[in-house]
Protein backbone atom coordinates (compact mmCIF):
# COMPACT_ATOMS: atom_id res chain seq x y z
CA UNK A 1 -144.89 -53.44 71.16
CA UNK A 2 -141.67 -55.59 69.82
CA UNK A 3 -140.00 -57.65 72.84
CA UNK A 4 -136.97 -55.34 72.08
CA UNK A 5 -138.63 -52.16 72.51
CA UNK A 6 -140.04 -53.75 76.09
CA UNK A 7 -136.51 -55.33 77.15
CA UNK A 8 -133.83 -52.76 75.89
CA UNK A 9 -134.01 -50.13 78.07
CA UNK A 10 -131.70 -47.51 79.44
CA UNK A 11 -132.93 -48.49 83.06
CA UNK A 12 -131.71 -52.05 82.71
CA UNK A 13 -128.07 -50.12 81.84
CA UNK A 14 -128.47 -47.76 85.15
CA UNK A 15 -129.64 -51.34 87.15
CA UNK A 16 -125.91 -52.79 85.62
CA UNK A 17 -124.26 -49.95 86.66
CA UNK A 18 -125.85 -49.54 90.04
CA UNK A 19 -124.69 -53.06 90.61
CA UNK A 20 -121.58 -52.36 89.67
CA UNK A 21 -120.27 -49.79 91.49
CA UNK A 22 -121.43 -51.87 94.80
CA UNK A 23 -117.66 -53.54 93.95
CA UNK A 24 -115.52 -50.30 94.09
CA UNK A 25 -113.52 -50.28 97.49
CA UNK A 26 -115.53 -48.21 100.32
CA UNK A 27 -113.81 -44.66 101.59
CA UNK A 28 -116.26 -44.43 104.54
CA UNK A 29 -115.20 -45.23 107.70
CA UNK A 30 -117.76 -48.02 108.63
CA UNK A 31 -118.95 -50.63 106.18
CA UNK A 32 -121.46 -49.57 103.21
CA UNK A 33 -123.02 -53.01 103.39
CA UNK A 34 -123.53 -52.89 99.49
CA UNK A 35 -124.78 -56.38 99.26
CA UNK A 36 -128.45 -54.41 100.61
CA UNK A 37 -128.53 -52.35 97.99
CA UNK A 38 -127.55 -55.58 95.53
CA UNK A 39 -130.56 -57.33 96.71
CA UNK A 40 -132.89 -54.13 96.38
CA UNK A 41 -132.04 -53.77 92.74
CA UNK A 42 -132.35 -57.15 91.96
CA UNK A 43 -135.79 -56.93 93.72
CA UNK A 44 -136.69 -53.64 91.44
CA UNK A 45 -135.37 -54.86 88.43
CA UNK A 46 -137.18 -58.16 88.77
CA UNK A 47 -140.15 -55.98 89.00
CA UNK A 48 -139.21 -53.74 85.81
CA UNK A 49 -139.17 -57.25 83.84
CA UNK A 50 -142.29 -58.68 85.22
CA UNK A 51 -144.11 -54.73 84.42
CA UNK A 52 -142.75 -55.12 80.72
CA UNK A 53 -144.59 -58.24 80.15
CA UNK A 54 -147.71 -57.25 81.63
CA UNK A 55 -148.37 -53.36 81.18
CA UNK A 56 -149.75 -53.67 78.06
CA UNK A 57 -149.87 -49.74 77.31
CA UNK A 58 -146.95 -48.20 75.76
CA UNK A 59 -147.40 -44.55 77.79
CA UNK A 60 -147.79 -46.48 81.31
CA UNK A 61 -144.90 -48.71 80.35
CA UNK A 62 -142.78 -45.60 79.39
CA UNK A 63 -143.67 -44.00 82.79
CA UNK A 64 -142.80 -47.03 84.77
CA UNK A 65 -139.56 -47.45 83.38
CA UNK A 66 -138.54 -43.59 83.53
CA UNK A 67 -139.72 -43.82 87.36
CA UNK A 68 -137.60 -46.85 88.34
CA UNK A 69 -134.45 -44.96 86.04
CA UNK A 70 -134.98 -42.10 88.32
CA UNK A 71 -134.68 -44.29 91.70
CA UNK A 72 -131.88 -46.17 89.73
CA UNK A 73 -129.68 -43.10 88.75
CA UNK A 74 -130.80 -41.84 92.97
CA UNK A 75 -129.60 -44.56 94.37
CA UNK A 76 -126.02 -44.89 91.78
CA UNK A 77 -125.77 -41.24 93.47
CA UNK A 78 -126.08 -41.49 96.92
CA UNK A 79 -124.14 -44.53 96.86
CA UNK A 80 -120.79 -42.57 94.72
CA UNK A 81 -121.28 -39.64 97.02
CA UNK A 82 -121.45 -41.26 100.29
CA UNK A 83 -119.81 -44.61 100.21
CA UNK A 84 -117.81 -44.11 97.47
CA UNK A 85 -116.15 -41.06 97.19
CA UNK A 86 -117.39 -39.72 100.68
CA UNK A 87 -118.63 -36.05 98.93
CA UNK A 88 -121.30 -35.71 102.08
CA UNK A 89 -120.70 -36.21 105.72
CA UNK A 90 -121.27 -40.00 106.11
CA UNK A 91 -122.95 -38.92 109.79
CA UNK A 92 -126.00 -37.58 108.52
CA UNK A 93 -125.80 -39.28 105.00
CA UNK A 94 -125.08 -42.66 105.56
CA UNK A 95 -124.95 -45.18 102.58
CA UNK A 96 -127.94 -46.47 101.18
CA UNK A 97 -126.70 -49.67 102.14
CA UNK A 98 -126.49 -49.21 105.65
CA UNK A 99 -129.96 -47.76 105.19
CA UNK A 100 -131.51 -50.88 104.05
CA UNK A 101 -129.38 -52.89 106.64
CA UNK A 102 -130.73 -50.96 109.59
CA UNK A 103 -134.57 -51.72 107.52
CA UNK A 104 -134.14 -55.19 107.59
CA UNK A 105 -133.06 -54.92 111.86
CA UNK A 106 -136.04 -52.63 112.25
CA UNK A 107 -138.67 -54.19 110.34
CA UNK A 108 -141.06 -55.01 113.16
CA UNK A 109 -140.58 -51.79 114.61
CA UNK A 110 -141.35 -50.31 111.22
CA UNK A 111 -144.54 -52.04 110.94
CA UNK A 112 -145.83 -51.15 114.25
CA UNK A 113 -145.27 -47.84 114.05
CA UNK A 114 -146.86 -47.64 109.60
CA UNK A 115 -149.62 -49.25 111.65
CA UNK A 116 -150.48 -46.45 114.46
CA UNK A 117 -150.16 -43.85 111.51
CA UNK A 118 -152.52 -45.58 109.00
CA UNK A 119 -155.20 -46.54 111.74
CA UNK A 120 -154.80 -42.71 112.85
CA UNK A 121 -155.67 -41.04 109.16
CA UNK A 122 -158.34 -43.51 108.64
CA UNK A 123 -159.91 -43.29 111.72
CA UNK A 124 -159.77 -39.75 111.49
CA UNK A 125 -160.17 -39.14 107.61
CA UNK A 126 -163.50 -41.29 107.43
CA UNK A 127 -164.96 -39.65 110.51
CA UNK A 128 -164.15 -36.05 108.85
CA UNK A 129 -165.62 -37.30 105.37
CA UNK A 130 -168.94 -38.70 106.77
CA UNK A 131 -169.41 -35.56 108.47
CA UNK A 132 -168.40 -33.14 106.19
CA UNK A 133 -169.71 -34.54 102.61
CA UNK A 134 -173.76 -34.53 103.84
CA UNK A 135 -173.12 -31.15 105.33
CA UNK A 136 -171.65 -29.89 102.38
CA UNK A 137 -174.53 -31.45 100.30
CA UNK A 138 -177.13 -29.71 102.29
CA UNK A 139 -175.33 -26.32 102.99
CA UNK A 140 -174.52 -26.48 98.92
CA UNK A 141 -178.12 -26.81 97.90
CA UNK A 142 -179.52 -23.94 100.13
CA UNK A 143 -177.55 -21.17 98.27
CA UNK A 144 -178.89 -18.89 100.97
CA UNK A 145 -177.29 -20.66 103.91
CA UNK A 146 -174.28 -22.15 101.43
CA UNK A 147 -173.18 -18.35 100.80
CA UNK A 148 -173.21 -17.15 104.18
CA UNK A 149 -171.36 -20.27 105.61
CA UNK A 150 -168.82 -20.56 102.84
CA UNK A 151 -167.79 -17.09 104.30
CA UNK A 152 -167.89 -18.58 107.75
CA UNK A 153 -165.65 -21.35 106.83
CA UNK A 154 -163.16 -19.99 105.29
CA UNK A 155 -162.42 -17.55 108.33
CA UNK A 156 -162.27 -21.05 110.46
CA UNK A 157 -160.44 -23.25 107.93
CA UNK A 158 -157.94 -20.73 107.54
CA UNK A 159 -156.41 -21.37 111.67
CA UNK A 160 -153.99 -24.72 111.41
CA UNK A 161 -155.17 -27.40 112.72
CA UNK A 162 -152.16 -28.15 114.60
CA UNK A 163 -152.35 -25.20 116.66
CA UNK A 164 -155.73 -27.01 118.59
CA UNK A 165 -152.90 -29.61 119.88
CA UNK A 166 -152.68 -28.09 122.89
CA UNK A 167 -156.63 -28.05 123.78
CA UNK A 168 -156.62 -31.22 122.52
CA UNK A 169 -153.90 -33.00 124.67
CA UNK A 170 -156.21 -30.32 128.15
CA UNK A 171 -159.44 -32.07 126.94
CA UNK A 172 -159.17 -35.89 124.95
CA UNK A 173 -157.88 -38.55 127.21
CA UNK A 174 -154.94 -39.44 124.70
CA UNK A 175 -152.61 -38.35 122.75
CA UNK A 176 -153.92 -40.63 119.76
CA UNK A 177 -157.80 -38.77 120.09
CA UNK A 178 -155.63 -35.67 119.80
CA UNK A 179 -154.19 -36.92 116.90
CA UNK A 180 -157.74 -38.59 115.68
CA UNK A 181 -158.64 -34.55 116.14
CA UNK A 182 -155.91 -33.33 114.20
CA UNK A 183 -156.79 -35.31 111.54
CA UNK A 184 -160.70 -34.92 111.23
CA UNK A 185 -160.14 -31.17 111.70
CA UNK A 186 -157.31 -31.31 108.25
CA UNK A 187 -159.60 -33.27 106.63
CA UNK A 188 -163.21 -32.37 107.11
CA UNK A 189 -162.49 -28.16 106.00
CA UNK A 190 -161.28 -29.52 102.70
CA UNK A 191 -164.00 -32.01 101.82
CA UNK A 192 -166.66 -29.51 103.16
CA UNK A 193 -165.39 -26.65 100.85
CA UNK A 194 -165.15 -29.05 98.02
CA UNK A 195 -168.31 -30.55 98.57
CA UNK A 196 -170.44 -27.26 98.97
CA UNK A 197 -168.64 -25.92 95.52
CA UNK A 198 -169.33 -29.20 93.90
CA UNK A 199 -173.20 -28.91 94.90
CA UNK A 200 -173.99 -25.02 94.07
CA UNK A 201 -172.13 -25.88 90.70
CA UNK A 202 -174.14 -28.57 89.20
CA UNK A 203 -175.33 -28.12 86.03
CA UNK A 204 -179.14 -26.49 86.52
CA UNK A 205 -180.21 -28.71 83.69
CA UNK A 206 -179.70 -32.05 85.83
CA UNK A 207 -181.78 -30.67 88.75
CA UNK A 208 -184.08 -29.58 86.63
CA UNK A 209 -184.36 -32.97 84.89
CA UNK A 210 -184.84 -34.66 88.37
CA UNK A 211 -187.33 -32.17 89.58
CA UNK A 212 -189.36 -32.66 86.40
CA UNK A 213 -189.41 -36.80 87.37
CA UNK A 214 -190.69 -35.52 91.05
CA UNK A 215 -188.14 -36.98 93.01
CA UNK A 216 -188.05 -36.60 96.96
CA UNK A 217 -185.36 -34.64 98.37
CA UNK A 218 -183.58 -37.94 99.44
CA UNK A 219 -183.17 -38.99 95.98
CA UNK A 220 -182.36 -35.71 94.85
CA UNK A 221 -179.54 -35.38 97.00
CA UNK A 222 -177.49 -38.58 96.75
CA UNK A 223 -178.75 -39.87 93.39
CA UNK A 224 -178.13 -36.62 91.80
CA UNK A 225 -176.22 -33.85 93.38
CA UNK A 226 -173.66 -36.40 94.60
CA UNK A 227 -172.51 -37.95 91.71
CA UNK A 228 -172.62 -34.93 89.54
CA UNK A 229 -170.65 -32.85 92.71
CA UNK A 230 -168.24 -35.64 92.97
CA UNK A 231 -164.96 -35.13 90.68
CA UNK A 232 -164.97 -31.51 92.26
CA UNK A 233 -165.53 -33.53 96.26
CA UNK A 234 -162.62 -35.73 95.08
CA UNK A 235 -160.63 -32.47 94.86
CA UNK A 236 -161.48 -31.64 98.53
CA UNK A 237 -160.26 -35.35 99.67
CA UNK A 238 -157.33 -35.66 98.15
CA UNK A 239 -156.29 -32.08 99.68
CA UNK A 240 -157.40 -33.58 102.80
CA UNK A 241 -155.36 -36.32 102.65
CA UNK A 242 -151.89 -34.95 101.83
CA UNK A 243 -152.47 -32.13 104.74
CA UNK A 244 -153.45 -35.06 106.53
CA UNK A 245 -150.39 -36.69 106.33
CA UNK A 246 -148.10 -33.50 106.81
CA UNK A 247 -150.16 -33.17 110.26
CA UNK A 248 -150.05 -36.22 111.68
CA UNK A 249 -146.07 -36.60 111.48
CA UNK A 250 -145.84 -33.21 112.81
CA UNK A 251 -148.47 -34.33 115.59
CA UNK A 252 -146.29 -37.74 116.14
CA UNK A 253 -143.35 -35.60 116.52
CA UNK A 254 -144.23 -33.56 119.26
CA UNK A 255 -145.77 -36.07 121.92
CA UNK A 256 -146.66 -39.44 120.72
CA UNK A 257 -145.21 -42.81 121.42
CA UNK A 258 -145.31 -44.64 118.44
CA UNK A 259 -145.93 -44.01 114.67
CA UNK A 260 -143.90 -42.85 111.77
CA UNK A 261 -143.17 -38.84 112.97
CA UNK A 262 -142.16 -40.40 116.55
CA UNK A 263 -139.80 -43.05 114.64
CA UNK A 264 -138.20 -39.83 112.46
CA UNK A 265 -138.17 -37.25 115.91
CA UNK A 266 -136.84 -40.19 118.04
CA UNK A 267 -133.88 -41.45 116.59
CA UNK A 268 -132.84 -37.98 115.41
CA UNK A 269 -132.97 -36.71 118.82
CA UNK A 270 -129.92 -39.29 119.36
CA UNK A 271 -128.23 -38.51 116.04
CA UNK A 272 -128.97 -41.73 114.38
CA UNK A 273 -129.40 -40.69 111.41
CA UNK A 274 -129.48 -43.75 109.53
CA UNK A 275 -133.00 -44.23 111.49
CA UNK A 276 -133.77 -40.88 110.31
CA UNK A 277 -133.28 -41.41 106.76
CA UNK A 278 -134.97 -44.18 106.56
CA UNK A 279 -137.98 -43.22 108.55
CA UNK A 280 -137.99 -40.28 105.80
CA UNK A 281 -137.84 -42.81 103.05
CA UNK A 282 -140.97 -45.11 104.86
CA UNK A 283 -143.17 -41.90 105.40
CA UNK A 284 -142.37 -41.42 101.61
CA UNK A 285 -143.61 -44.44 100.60
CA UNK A 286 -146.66 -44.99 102.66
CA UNK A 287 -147.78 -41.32 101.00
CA UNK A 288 -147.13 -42.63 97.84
CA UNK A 289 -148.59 -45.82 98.13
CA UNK A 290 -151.93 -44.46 99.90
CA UNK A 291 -152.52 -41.49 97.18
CA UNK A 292 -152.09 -44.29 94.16
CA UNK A 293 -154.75 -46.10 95.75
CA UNK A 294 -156.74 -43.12 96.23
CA UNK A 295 -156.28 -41.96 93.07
CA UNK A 296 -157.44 -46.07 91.83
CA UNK A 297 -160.43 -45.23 93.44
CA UNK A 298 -161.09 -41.71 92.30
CA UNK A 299 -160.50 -43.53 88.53
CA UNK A 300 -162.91 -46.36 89.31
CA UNK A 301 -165.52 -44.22 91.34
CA UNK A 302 -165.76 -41.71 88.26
CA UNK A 303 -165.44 -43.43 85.17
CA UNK A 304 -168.80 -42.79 84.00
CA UNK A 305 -166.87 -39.39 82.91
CA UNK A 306 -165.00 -40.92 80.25
C-alpha cells in the first residue's frame, strides 16, 4: 500500500475539522472546556498515524480508519449540537468537553469502580464456565440424559437471572456474592447449552476414529469432543458474557456500593448528568475492550480451523 493511500484519508479531514470547530464561540451557559476534546483527538489521531504504519492489511486498515471517522464525525456532532449551537438541553447533554473534564477529576474513582465490575464478571464468569463446560461435555455425550436435560434447561434458563436478586441479597452475606450469583447464573445456562449442542454434534466420524485407537473416556472427552465442540462452546461464552455485562450494571444499580452501574445510578439520582454520560461512555468501553480480547482469544484458541 502507497504512503498516500495510508496517509490521505477522509478521517484526518473530520480530525481538522473536529479541531476546528473547538474555536467557534460557546452558546451554552457554562464553559465547553474544548481544549479536552483538543487533547482527545490529538490522542486518537496520533493513534490513526501510528495504525497506518503498522497494520499491514489493507481490509483491517480500512476498518480502523472508518471506525475512528465514525467517533470523529460523533464527537464534531455532539460538540455543534450541544456547545455550539445548543440544539439539545445542555442539562442532560452536556459537551463532550465537559465530559472529558469531569474524566480527568474522576479518574481514580473511575478505576475503582472498572475494578469491582471486572473482578465481579471474572470471578463469576470462570466459576460458571468450569462448571458448566464438563457438565455439558458429559450430559452431551449421553444422548439419553443430554435430551431429557436439554428440555430441563431450557424451562430453567428461560427465568432471568436477575429476578434471584432478592434470594440472593436473604441468603449470601454480600451484595458482591449476590452479584458473583448473578453472574455465574447469566453465564453458566449459556455455556451449558452451547456446550451440550457442541458435544451431541460432533462429527460421528471423529469419535469413531478415536474409539478405533481405544482411547479411555478421559481422553475421549477433552482430547476429542472438546476441541471439535469448541467453536459452537465459544458461541455459548460469548452470549454469556454480553448478558453478563447487561446484568451486572443492572445488579450495581439496584444495591451496590461501588462499580460501574452504581457510578451511572448514583450520580443520576442527583441529576449530574455529566457523571452519567460518561459512566455510559466507560461501561461502553470496558464491553468493547473485554469482547475484542475475547474474540483474540476465540481467534487464537481455534485457528486450527483455518
Amino acid at each position: 500500500m502507497t504512503l498516500k493511500k495510508r496517509f490521505l484519508r477522509l478521517t484526518h479531514l473530520f480530525f481538522i475539522i473536529l479541531v476546528a470547530i473547538q474555536f467557534l464561540p460557546d452558546r451554552c451557559e457554562k464553559p465547553s472546556e474544548g481544549i479536552y476534546v483538543i487533547v482527545v483527538a490529538l490522542a486518537i489521531e496520533a493513534l490513526l498515524l501510528i495504525g497506518s504504519v503498522f497494520i499491514k492489511k489493507p481490509m483491517a486498515l480500512t476498518l480502523f480508519l472508518d471506525i475512528v471517522g465514525v467517533i470523529f464525525i460523533f464527537l464534531i456532532v455532539w460538540t455543534l449540537a450541544s456547545a455550539k449551537f445548543v440544539w439539545i438541553r445542555e442539562a442532560l447533554f452536556p459537551p463532550p468537553g465537559r465530559v472529558f473534564a469531569q474524566f480527568v477529576e474522576d479518574l481514580p474513582q473511575i478505576l475503582i469502580n472498572v475494578k469491582s465490575s471486572l473482578l465481579i464478571i471474572v470471578q463469576g464468569y470462570l466459576i460458571a464456565a468450569a462448571i458448566a463446560i464438563p457438565l455439558g461435555l458429559f450430559l452431551g455425550w449421553s444422548a439419553r440424559i443430554g435430551t431429557a436435560a436439554t428440555y430441563i434447561f431450557k424451562f430453567v434458563s428461560a427465568i432471568p437471572p436477575i429476578v434471584y436478586i432478592p434470594y440472593g441479597i436473604a441468603l449470601l452475606p454480600t451484595f458482591r456474592s449476590v452479584s458473583v450469583m448473578v453472574i455465574f447464573l447469566a453465564t453458566f445456562w449459556p455455556v451449558l447449552a452451547s456446550t451440550m449442542s457442541g458435544v451431541m454434534n460432533v462429527d460421528k466420524k471423529i469419535t469413531d476414529s478415536a474409539k478405533v485407537l481405544n482411547v479411555n473416556t478421559f481422553t475421549m472427552m477433552f482430547s476429542v469432543i472438546l476441541p471439535a465442540a469448541l467453536p459452537q462452546i465459544f458461541i455459548g461464552c460469548n452470549q454469556g458474557l454480553t448478558v453478563s455485562f447487561i446484568l451486572l450494571t443492572s445488579a450495581e444499580m439496584i444495591g451496590a456500593r461501588d462499580g460501574l452501574g452504581y457510578y451511572v445510578k448514583n450520580y443520576s439520582d442527583f441529576g449530574d448528568y455529566t457523571r452519567t454520560i460518561l459512566g455510559i461512555i466507560i461501561i461502553g468501553i470496558v464491553v468493547v475492550a473485554i469482547s475484542f480480547l475475547f474474540n483474540k482469544l476465540q481467534k487464537y484458541l481455534l485457528k486450527w480451523k483455518r
